[in-house]
Protein backbone atom coordinates (compact mmCIF):
# COMPACT_ATOMS: atom_id res chain seq x y z
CA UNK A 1 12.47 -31.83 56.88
CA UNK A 2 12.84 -33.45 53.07
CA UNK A 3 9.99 -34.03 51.16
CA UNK A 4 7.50 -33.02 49.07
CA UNK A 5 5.54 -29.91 50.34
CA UNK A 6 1.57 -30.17 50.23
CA UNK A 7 -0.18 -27.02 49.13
CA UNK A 8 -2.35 -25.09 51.78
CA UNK A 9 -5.28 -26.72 50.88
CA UNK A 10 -4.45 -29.99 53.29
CA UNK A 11 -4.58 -32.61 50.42
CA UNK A 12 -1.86 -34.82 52.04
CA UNK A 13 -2.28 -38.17 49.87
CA UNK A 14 -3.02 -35.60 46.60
CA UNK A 15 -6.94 -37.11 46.07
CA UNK A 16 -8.48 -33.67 45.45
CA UNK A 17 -9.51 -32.79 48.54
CA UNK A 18 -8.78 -32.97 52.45
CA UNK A 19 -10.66 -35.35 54.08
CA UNK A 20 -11.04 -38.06 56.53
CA UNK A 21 -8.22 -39.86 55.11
CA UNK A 22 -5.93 -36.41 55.27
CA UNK A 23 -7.31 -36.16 58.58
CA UNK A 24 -5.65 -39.48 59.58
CA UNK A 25 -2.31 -38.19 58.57
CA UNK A 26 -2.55 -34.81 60.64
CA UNK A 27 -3.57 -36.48 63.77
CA UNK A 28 -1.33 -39.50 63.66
CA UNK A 29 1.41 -36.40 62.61
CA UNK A 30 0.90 -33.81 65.46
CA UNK A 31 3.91 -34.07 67.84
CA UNK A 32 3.47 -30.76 69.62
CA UNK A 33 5.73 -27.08 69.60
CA UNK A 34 9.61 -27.12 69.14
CA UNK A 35 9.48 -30.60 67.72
CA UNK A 36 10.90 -31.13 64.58
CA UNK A 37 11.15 -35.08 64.70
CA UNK A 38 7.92 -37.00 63.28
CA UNK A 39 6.44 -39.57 66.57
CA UNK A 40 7.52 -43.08 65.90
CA UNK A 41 4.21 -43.61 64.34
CA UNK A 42 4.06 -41.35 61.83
CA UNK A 43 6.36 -41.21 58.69
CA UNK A 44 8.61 -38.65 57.94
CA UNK A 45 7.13 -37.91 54.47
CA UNK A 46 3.48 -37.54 56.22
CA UNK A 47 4.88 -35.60 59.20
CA UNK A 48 6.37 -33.17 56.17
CA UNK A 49 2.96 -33.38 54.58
CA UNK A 50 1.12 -32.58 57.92
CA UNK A 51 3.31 -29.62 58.42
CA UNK A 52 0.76 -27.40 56.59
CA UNK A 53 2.46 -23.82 57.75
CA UNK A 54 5.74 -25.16 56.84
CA UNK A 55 7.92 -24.44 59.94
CA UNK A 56 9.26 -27.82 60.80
CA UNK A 57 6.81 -28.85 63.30
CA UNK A 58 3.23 -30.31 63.48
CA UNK A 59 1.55 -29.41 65.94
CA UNK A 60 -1.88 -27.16 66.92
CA UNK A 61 -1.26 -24.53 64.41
CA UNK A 62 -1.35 -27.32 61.79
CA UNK A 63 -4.54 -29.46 62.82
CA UNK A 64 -5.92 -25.61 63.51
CA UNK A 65 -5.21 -24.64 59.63
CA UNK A 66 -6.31 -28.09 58.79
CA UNK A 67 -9.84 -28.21 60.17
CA UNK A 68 -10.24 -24.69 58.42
CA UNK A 69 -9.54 -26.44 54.71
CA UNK A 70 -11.01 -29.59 55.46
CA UNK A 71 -13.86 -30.64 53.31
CA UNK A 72 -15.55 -34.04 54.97
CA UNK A 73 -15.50 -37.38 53.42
């Protein structure tokens, strides 16, 4: 997947912090294991974004990491 690669910290729109709005992005993003292909909802760029352990997919290891980082708001 193409795209720019969001640091570990979950930012996915780059506002300083993951929150509600990064949220939105991660759960409109998880598609589940061995699937590589964003959901017809979700853009590719964001399903890139969302793929915060960077192995192609975004699915419960993602949201998992991203509830860890995320900071409210």
């Amino acid at each position: 997947m193409s795209g720019p690669r969001v640091p570990s910290d979950g930012d996915t729109n780059r506002d300083g912090g993951a929150d509600l709005a990064d949220f939105e992005v991660v759960a409109e993003c998880v598609h589940g294991p061995d699937t590589a292909t964003p959901p017809p909802f979700c853009d590719p760029c964001d399903f890139s974004n969302a793929d915060m352990d960077g192995d192609g997919e975004v699915d419960i290891h993602d949201f998992a990491e991203f509830t860890r980082v995320f900071t409210g708001g």
